[in-house]
PDB file of N, CA and C in Angstrom:
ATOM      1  N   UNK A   1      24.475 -11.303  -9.494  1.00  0.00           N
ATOM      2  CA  UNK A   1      23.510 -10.740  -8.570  1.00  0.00           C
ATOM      3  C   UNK A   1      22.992 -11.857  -7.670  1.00  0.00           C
ATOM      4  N   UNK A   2      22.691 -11.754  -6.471  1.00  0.00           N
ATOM      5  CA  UNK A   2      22.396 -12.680  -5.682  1.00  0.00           C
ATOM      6  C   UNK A   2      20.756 -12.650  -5.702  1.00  0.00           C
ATOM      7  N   UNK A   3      20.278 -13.516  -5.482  1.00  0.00           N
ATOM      8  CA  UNK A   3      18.727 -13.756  -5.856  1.00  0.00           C
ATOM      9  C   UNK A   3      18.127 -14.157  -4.180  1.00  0.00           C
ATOM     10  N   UNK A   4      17.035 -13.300  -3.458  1.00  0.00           N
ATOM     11  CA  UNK A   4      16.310 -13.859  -2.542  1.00  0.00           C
ATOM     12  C   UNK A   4      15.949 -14.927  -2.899  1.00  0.00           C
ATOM     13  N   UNK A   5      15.582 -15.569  -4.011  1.00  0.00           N
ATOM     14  CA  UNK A   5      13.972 -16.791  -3.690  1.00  0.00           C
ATOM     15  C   UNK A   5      15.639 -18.022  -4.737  1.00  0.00           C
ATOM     16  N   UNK A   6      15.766 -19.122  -4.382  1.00  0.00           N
ATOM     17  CA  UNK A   6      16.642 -19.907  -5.220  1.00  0.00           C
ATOM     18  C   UNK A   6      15.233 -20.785  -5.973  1.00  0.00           C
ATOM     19  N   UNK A   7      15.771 -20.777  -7.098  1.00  0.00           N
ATOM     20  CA  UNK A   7      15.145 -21.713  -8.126  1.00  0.00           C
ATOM     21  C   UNK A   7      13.627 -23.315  -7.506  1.00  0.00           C
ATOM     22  N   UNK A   8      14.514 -23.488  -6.751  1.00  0.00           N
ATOM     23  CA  UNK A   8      14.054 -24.959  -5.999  1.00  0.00           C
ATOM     24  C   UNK A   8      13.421 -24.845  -4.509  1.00  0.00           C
ATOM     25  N   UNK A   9      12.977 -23.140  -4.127  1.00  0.00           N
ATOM     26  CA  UNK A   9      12.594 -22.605  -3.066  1.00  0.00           C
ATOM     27  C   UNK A   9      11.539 -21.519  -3.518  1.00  0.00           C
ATOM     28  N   UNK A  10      10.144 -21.821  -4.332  1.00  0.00           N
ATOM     29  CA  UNK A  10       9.806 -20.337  -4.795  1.00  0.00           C
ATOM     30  C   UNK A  10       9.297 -19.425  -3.796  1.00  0.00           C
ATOM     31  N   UNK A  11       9.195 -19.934  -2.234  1.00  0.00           N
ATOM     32  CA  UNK A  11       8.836 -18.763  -1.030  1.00  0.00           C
ATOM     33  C   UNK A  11       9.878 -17.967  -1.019  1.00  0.00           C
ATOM     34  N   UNK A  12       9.176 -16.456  -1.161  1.00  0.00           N
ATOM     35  CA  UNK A  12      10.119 -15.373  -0.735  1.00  0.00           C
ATOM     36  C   UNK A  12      11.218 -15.303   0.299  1.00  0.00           C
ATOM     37  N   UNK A  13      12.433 -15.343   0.496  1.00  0.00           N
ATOM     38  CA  UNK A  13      13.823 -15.282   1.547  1.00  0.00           C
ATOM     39  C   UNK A  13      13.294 -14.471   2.600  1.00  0.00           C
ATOM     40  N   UNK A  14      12.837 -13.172   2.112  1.00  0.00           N
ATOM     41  CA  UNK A  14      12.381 -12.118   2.689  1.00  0.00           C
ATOM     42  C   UNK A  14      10.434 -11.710   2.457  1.00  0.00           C
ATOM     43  N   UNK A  15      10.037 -11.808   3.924  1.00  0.00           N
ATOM     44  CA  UNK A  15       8.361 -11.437   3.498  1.00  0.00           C
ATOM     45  C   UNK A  15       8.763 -10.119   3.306  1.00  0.00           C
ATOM     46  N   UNK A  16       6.988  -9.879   1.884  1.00  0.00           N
ATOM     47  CA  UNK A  16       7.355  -8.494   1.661  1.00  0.00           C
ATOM     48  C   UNK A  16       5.943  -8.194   2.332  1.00  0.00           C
ATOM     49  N   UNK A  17       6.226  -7.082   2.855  1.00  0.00           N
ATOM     50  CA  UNK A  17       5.469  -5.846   3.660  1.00  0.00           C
ATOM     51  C   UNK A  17       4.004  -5.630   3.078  1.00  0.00           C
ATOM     52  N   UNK A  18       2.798  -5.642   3.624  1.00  0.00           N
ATOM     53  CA  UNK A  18       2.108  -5.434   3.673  1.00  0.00           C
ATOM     54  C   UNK A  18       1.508  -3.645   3.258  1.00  0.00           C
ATOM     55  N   UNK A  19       1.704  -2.936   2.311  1.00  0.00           N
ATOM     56  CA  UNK A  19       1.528  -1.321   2.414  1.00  0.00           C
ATOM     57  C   UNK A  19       0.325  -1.450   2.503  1.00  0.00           C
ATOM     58  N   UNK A  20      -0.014  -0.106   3.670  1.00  0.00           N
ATOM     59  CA  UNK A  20      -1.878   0.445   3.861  1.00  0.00           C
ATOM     60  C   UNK A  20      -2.007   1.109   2.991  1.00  0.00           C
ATOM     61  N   UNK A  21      -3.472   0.888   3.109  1.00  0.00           N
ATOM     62  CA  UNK A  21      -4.321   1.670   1.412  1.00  0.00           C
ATOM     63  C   UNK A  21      -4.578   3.114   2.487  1.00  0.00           C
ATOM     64  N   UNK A  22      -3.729   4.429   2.220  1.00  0.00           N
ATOM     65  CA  UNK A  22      -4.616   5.132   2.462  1.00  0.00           C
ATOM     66  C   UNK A  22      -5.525   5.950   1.889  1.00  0.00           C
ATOM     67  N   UNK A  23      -6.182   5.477   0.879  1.00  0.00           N
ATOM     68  CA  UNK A  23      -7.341   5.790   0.351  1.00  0.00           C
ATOM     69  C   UNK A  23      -8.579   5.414   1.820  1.00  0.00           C
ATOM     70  N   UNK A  24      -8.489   4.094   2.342  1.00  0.00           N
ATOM     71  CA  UNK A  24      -9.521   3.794   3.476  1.00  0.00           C
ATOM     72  C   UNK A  24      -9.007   3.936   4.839  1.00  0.00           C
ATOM     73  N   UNK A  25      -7.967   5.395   4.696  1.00  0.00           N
ATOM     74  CA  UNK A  25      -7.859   5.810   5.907  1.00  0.00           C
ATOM     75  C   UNK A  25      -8.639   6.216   6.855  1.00  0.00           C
ATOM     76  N   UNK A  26      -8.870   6.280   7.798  1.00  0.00           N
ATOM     77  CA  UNK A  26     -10.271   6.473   8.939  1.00  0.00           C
ATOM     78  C   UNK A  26      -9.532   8.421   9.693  1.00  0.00           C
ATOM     79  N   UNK A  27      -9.401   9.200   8.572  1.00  0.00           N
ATOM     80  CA  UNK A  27      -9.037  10.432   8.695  1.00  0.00           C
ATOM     81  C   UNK A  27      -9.981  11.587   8.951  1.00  0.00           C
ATOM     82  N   UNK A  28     -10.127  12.060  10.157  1.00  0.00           N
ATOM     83  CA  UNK A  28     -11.365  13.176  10.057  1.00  0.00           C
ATOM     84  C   UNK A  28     -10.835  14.373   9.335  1.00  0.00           C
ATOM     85  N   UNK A  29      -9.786  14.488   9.553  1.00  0.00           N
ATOM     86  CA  UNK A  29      -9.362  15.694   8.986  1.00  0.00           C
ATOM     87  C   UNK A  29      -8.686  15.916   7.292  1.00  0.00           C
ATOM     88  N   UNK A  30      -9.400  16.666   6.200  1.00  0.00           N
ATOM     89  CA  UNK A  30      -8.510  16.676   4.812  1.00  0.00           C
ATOM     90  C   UNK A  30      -7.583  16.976   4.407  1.00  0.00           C
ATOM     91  N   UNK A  31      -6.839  18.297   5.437  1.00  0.00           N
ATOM     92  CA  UNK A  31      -5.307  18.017   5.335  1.00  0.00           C
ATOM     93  C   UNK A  31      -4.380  17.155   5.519  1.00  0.00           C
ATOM     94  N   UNK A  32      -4.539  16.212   6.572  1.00  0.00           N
ATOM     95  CA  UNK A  32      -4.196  15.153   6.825  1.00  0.00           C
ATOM     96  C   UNK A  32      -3.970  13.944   6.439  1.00  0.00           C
ATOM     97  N   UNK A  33      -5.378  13.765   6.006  1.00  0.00           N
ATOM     98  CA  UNK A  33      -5.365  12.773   4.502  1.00  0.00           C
ATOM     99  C   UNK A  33      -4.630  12.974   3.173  1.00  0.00           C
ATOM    100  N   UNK A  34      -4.896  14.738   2.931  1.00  0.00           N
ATOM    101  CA  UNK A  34      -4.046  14.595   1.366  1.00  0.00           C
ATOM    102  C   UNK A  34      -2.457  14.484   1.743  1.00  0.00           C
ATOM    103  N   UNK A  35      -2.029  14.873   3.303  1.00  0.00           N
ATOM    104  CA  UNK A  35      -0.648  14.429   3.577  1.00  0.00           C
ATOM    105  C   UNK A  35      -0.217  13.247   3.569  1.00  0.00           C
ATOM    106  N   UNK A  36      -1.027  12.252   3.914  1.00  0.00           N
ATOM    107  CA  UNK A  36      -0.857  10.599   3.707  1.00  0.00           C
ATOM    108  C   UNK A  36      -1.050  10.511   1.909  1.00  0.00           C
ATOM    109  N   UNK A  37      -1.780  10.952   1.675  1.00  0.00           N
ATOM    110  CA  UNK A  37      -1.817  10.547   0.279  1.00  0.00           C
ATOM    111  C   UNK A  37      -0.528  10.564  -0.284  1.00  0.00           C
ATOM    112  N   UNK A  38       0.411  11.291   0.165  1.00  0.00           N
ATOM    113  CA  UNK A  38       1.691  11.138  -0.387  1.00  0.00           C
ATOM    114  C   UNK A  38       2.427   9.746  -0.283  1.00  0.00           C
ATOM    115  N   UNK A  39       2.137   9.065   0.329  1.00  0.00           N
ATOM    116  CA  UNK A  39       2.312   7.455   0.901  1.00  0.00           C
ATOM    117  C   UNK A  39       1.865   6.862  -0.017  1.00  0.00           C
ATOM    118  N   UNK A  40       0.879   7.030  -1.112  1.00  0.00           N
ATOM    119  CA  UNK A  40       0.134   6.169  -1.979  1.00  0.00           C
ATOM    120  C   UNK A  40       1.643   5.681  -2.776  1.00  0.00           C
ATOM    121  N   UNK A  41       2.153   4.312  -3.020  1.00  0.00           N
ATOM    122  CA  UNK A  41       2.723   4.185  -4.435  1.00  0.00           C
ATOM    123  C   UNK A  41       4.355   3.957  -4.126  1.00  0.00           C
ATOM    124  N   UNK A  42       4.218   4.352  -2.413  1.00  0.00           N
ATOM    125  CA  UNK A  42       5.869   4.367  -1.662  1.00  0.00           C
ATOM    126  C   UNK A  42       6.251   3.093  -2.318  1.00  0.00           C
ATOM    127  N   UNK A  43       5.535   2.097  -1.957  1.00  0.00           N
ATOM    128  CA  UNK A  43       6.204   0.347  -1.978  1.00  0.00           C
ATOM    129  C   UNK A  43       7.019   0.662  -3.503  1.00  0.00           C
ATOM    130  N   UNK A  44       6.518   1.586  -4.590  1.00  0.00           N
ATOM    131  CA  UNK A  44       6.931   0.953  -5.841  1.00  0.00           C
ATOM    132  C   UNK A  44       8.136   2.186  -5.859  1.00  0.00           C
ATOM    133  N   UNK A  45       8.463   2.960  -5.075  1.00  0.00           N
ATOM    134  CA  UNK A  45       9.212   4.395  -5.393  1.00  0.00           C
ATOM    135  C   UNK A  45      11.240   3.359  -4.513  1.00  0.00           C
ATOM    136  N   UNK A  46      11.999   3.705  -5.355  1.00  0.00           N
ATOM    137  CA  UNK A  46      13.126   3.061  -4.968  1.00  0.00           C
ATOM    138  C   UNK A  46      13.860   4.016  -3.417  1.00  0.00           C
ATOM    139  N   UNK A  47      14.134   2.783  -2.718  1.00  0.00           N
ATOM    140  CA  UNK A  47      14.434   3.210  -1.250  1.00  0.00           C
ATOM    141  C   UNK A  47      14.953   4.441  -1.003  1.00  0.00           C
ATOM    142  N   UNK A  48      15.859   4.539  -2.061  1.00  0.00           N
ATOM    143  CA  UNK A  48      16.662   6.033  -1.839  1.00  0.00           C
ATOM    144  C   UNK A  48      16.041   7.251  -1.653  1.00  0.00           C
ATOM    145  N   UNK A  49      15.085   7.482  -2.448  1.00  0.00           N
ATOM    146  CA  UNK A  49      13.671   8.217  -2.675  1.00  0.00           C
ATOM    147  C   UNK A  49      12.919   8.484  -0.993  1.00  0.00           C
ATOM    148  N   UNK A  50      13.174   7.359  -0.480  1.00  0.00           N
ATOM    149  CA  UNK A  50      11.965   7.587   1.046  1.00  0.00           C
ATOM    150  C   UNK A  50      12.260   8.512   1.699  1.00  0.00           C
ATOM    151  N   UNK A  51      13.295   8.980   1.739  1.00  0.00           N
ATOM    152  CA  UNK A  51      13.930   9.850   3.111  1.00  0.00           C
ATOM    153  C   UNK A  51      12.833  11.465   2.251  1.00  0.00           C
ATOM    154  N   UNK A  52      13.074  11.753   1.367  1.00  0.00           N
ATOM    155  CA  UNK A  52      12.721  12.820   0.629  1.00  0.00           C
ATOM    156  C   UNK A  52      10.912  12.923   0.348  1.00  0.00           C
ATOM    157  N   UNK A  53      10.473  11.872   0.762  1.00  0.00           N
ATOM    158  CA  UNK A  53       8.755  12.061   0.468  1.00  0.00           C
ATOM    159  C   UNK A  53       8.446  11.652   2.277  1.00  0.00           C
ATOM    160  N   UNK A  54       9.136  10.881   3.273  1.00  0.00           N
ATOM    161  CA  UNK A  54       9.090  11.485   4.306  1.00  0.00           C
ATOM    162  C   UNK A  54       8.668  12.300   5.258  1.00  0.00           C
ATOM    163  N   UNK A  55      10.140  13.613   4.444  1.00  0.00           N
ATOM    164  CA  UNK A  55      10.420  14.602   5.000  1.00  0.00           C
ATOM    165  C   UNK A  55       9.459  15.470   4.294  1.00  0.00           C
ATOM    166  N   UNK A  56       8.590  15.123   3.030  1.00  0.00           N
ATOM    167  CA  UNK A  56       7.699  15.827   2.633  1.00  0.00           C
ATOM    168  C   UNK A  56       6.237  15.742   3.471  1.00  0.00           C
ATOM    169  N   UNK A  57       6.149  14.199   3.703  1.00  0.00           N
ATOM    170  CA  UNK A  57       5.280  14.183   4.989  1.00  0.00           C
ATOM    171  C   UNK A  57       4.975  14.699   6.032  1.00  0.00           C
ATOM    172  N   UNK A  58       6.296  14.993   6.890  1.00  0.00           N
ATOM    173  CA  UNK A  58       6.543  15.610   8.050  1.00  0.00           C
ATOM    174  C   UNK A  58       6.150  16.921   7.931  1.00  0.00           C
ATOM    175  N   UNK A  59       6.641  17.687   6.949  1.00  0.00           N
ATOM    176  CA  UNK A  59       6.589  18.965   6.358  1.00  0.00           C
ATOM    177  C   UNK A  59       5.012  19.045   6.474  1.00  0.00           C
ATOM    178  N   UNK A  60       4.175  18.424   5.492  1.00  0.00           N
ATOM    179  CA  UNK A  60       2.606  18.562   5.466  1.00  0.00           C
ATOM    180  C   UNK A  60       2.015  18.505   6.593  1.00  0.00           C
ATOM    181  N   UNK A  61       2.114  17.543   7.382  1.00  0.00           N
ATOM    182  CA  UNK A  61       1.486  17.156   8.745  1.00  0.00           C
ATOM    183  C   UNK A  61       1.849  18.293   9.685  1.00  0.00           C
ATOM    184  N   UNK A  62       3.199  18.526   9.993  1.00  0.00           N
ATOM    185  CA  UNK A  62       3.449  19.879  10.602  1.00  0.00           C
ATOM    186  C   UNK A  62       2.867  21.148  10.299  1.00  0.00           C
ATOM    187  N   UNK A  63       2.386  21.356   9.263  1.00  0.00           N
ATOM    188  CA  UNK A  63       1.645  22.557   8.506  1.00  0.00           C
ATOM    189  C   UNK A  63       0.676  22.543   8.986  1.00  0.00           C
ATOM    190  N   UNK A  64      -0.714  21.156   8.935  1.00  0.00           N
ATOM    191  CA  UNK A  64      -1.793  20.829   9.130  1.00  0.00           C
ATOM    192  C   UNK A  64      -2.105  21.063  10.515  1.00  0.00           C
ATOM    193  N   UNK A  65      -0.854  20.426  11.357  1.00  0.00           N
ATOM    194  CA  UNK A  65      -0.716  20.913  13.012  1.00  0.00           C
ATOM    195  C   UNK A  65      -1.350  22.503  13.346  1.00  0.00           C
ATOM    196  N   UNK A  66      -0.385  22.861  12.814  1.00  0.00           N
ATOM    197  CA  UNK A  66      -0.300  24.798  13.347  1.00  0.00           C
ATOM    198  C   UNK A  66      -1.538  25.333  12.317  1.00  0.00           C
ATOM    199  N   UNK A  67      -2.277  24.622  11.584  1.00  0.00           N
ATOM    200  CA  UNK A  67      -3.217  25.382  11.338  1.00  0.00           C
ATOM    201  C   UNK A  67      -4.459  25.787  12.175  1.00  0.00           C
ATOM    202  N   UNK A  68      -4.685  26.976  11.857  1.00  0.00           N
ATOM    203  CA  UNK A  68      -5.851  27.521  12.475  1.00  0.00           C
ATOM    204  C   UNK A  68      -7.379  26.412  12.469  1.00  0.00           C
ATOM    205  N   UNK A  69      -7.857  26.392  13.721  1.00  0.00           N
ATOM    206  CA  UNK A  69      -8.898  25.320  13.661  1.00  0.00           C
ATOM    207  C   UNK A  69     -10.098  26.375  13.011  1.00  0.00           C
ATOM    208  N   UNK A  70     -10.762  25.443  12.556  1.00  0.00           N
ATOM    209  CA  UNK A  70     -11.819  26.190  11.337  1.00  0.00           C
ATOM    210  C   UNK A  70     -12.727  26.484  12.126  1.00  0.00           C
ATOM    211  N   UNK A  71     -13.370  28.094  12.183  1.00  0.00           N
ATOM    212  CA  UNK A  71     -14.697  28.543  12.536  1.00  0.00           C
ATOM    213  C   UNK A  71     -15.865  27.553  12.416  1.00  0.00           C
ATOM    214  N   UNK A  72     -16.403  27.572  14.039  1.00  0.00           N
ATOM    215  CA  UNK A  72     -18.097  27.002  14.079  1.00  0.00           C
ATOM    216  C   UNK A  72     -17.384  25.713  14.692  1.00  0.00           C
ATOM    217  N   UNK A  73     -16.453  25.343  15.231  1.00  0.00           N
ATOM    218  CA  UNK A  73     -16.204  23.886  15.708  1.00  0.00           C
ATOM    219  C   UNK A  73     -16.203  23.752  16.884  1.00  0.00           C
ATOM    220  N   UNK A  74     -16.572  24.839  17.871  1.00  0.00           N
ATOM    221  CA  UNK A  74     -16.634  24.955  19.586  1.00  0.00           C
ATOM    222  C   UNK A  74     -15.567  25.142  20.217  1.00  0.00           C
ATOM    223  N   UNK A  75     -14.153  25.531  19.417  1.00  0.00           N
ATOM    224  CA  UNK A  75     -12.665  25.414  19.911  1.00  0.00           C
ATOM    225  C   UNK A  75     -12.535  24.394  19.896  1.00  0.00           C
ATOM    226  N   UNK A  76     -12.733  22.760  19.681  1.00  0.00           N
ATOM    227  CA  UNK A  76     -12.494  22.118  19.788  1.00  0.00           C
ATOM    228  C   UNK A  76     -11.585  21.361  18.683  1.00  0.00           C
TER     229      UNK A  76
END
């Protein structure tokens, strides 16, 4: 197996990525948020996996879109 970091080099070959907490997402809306919440935990879920929580994303957020805006908000 080939190793990013060699023995006599312990800096990472490759920086690893920074994931956002979205727990301190700046979200007005709660559908929205529990759709990001699906993002919680990606970094540790194996690559193959992403395309499929994604497309579960897309799926939620698109839902949240076409929903009806909630009574008492001015149409806005």
């Amino acid at each position: 197996m080939t190793e990013l970091n060699e023995a006599h080099h312990p800096i990472a070959a490759q920086p690893t990525p920074e994931w956002p907490d979205t727990a301190d997402a700046e979200v007005g809306d709660p559908s929205v948020h529990a759709a990001l919440a699906g993002l919680d935990g990606l970094h540790a879920t194996p690559v193959a996996d992403h395309e499929a929580i994604y497309a579960e994303l897309h799926d939620a957020l698109l839902e949240s879109l076409n929903e009806e805006p909630a009574a008492g908000n001015g149409g806005a």
